[in-house]
N, C-alpha and C. Protein backbone atom coordinates (compact mmCIF):
# COMPACT_ATOMS: atom_id res chain seq x y z
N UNK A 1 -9.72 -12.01 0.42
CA UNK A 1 -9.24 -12.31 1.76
C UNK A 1 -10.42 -12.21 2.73
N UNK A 2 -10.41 -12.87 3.83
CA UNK A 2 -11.58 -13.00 5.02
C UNK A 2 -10.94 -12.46 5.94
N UNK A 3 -11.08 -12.10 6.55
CA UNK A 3 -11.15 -11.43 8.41
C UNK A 3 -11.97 -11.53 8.99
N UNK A 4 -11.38 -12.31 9.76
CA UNK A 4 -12.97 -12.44 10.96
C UNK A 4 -12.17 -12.17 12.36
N UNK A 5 -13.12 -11.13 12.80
CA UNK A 5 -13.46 -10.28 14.13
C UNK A 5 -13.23 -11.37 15.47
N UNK A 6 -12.88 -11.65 16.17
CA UNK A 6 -13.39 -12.48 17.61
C UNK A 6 -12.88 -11.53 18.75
N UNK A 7 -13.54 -12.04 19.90
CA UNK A 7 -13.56 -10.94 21.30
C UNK A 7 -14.87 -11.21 21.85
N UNK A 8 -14.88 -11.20 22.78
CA UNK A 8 -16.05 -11.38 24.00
C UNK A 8 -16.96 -10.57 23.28
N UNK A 9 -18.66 -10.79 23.81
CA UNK A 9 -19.46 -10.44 23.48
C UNK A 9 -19.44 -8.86 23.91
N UNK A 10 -19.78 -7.69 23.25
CA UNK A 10 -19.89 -6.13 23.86
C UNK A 10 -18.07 -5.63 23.29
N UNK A 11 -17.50 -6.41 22.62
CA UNK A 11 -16.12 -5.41 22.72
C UNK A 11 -15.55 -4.78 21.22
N UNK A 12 -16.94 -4.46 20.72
CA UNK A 12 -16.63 -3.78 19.42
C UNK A 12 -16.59 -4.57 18.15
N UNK A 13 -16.48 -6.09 18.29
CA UNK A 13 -16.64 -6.51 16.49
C UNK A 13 -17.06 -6.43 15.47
N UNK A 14 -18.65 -5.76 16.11
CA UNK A 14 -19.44 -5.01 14.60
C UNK A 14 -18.75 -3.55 14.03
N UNK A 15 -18.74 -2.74 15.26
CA UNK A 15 -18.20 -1.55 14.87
C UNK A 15 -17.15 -1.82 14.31
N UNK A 16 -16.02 -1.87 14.77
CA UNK A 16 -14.84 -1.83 14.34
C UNK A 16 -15.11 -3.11 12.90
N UNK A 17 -15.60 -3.79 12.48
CA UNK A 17 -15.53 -4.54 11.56
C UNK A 17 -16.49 -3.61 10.32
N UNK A 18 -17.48 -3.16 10.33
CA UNK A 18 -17.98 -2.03 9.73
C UNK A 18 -17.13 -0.71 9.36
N UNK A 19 -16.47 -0.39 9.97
CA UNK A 19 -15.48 0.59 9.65
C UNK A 19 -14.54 -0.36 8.83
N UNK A 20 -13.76 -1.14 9.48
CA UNK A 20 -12.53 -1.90 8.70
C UNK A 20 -13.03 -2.58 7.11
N UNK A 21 -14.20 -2.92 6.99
CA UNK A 21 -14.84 -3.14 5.57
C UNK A 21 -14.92 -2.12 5.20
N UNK A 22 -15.46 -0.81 5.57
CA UNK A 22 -15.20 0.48 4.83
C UNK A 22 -14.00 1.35 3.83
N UNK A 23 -12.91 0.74 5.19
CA UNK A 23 -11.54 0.87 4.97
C UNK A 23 -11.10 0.50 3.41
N UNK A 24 -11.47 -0.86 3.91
CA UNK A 24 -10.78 -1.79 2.75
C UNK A 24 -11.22 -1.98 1.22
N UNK A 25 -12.76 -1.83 1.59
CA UNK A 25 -13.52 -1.71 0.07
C UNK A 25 -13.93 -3.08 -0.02
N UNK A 26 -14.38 -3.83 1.15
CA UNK A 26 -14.67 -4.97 1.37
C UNK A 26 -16.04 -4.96 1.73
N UNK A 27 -16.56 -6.21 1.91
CA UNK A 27 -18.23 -6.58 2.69
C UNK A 27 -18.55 -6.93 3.69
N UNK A 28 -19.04 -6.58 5.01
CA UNK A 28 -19.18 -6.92 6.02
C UNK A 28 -20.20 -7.78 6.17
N UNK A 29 -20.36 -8.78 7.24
CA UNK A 29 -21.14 -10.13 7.64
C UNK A 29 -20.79 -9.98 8.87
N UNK A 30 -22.15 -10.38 9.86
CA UNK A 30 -22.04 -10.69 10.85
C UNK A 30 -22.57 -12.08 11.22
N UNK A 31 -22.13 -13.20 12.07
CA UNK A 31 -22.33 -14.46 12.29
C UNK A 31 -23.75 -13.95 12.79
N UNK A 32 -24.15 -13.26 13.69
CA UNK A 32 -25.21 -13.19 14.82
C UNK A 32 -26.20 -12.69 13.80
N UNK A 33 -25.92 -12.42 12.75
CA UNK A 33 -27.00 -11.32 12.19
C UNK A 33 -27.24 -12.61 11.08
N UNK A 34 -26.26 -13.05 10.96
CA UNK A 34 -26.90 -14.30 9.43
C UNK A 34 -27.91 -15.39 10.30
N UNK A 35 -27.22 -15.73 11.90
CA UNK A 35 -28.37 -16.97 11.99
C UNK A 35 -29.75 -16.14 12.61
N UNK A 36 -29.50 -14.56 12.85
CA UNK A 36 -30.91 -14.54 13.16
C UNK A 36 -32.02 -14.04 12.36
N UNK A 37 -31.56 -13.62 10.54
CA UNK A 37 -31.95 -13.50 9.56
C UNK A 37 -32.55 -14.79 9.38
N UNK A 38 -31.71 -16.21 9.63
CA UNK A 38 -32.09 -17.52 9.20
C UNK A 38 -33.27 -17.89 9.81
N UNK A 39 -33.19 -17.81 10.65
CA UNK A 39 -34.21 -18.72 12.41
C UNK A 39 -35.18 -17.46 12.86
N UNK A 40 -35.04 -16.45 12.49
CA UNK A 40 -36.22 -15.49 12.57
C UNK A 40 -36.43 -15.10 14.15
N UNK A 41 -34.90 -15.73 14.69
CA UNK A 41 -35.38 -15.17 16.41
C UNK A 41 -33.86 -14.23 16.31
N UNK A 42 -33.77 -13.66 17.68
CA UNK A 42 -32.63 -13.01 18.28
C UNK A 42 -31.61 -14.61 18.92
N UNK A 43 -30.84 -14.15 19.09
CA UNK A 43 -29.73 -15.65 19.35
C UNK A 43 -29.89 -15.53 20.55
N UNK A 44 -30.36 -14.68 21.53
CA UNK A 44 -31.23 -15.33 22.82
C UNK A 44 -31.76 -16.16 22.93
N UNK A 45 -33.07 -15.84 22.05
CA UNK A 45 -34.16 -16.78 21.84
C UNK A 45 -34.13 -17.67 21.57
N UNK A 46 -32.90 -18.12 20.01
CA UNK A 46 -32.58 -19.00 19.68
C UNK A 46 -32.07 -19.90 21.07
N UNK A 47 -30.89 -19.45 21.78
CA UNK A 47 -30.73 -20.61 23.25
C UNK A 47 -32.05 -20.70 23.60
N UNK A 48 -32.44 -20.22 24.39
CA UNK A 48 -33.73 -20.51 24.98
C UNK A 48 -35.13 -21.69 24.48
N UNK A 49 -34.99 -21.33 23.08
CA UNK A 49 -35.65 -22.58 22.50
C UNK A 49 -35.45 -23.46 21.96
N UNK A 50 -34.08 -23.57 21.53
CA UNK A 50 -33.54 -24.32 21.15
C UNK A 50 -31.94 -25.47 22.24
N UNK A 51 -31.41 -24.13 22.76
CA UNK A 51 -30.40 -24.49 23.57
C UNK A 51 -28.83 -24.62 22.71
N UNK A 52 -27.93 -24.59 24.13
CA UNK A 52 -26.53 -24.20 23.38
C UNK A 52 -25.93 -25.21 22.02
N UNK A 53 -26.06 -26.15 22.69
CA UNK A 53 -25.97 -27.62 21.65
C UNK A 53 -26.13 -27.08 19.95
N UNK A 54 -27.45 -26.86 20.11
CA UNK A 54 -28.35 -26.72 18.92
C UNK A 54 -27.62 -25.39 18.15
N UNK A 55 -27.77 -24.00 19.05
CA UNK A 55 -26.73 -23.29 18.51
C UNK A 55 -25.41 -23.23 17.80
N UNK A 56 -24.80 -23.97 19.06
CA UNK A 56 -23.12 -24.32 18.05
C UNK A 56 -23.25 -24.69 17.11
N UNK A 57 -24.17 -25.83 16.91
CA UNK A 57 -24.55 -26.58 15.02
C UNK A 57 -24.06 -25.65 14.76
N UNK A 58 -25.68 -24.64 14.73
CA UNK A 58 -25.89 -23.87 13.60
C UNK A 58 -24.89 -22.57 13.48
N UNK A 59 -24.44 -22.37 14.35
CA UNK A 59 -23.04 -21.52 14.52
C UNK A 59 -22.10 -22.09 13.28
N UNK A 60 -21.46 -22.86 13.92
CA UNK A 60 -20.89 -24.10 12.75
C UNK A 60 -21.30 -24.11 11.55
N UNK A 61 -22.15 -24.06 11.15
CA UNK A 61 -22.61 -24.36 9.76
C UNK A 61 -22.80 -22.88 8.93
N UNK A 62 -23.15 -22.08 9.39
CA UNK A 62 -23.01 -20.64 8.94
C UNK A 62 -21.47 -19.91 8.82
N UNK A 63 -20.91 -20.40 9.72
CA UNK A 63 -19.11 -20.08 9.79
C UNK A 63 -18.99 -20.90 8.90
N UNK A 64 -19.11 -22.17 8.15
CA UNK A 64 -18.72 -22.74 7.03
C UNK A 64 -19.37 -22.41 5.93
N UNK A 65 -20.02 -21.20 5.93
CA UNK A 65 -20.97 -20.62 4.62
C UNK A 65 -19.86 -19.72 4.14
N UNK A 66 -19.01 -19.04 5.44
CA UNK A 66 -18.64 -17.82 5.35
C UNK A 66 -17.35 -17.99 4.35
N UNK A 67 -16.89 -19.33 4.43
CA UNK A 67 -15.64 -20.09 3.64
C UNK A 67 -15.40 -19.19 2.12
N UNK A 68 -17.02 -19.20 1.67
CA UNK A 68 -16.81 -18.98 0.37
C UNK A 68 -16.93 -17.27 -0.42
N UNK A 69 -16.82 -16.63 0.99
CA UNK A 69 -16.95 -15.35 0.54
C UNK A 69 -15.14 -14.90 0.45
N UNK A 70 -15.62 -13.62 -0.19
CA UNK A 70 -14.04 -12.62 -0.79
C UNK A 70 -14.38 -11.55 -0.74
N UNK A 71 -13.41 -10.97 0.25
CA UNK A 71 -12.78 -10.14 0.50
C UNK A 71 -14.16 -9.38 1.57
N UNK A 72 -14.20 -10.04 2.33
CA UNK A 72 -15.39 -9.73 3.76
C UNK A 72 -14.56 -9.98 5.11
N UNK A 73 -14.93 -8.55 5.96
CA UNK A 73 -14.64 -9.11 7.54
C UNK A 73 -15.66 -9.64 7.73
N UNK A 74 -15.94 -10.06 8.55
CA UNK A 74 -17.23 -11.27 9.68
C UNK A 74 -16.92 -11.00 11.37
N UNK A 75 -17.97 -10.82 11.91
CA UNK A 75 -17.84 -10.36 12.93
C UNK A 75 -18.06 -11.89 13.58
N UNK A 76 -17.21 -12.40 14.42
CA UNK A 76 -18.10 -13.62 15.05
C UNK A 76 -18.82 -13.58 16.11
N UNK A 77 -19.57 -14.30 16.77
CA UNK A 77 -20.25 -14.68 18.04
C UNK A 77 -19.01 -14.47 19.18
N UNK A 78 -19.09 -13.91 20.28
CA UNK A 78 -18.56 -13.75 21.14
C UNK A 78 -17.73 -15.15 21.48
N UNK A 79 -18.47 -16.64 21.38
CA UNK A 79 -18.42 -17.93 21.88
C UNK A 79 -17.98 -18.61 20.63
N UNK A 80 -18.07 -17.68 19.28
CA UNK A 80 -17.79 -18.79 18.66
C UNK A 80 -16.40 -19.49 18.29
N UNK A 81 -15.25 -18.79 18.56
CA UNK A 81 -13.80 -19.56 18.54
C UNK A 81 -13.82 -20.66 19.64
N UNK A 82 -14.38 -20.80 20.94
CA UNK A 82 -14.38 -21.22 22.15
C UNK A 82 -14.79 -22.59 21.89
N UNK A 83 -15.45 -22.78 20.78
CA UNK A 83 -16.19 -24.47 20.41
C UNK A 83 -15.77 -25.38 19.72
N UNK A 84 -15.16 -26.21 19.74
CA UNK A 84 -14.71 -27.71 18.92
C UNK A 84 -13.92 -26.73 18.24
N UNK A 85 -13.87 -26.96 16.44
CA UNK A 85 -12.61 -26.93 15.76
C UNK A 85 -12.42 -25.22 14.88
N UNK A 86 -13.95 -24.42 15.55
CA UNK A 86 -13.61 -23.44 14.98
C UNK A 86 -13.06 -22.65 15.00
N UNK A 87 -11.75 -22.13 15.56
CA UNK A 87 -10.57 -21.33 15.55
C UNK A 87 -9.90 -22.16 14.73
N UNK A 88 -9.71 -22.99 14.64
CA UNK A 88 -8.60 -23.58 13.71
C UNK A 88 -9.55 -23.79 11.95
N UNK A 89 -10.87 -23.79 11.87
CA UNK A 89 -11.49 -23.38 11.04
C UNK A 89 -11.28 -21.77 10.16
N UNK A 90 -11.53 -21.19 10.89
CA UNK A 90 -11.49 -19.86 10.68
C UNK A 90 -9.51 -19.62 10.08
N UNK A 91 -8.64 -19.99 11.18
CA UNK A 91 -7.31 -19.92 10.52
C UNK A 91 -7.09 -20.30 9.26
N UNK A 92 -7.40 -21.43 8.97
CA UNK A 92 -7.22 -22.28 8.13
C UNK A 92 -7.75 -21.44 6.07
N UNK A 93 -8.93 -20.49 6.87
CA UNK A 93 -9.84 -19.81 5.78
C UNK A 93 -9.79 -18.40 5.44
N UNK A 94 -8.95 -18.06 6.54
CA UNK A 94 -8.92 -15.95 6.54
C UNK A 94 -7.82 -15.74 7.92
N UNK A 95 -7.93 -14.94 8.56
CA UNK A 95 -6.83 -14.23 9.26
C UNK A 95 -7.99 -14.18 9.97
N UNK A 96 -7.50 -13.92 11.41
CA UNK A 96 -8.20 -13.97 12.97
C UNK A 96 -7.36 -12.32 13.50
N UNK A 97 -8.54 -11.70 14.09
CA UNK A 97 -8.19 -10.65 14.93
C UNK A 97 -8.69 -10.33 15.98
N UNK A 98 -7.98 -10.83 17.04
CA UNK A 98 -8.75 -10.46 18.44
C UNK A 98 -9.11 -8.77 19.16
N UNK A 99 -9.81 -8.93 19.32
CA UNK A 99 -10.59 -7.32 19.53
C UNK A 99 -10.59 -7.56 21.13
N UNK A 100 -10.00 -6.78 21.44
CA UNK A 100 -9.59 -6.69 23.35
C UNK A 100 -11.02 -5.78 23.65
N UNK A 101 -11.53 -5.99 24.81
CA UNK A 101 -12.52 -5.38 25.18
C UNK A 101 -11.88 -4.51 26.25
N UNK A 102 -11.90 -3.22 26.46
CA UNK A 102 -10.93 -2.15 27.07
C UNK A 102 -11.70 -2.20 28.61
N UNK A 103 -10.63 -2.12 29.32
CA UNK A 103 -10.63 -2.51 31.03
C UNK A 103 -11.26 -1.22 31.27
C-alpha cells in the first residue's frame, strides 16, 4: 500500500510520515528529497534555475516513479496535488492524507 502525505509546505509531512512508516513497518520517501538527490540542488534552487514549469515536469515524473513502490508513505511537495492531474494520480495509486497545518 502507498500513502502519500499532502499539506502546505512547514505542516509536518516528513515528521509525521517518518513516524507513520515506523508505525507500520513500511519505507519512507520524500518527493523533495528524491528530486534534490536527482538535480543535486535544493528545490529552491532548482526554481530559480530552472523555474516552476520545469519543476512540475520533474515533480511529475518522480511522483510517477513512486507508482511502483510497496508499502511506503511519501511525503509530497507542499504544491504538488495543486498541478494538472496529480491528485487524481496519487488517488488512483495509494490513499491521500491531508496533514492540516495547526492555526
Amino acid at each position: 500500500m502507498l500513502i502519500y502525505l499532502t499539506g502546505y509546505m512547514g505542516s509536518g509531512k516528513t515528521t509525521a510520515g517518518l513516524k507513520l512508516a515506523v508505525k507500520l513497518g513500511y519505507t519512507f520517501a520524500d518527493l523533495d528529497v528524491m528530486i534534490e538527490s536527482r538535480f543535486k540542488v535544493t528545490i529552491s534552487q532548482f526554481f530559480e534555475k530552472y523555474g516552476e514549469a520545469a519543476f512540475r515536469k520533474v515533480e511529475r515524473e518522480v511522483l510517477t516513479e513512486t507508482f511502483q513502490f510497496t508499502n511506503t508513505v511519501i511525503a509530497t511537495g507542499g504544491g504538488t496535488p495543486c498541478y494538472h492531474d496529480k491528485m487524481d494520480m496519487i488517488n488512483l495509486n495509494g490513499i491521500s492524507v491531508y496533514i492540516k497545518m495547526p492555526e
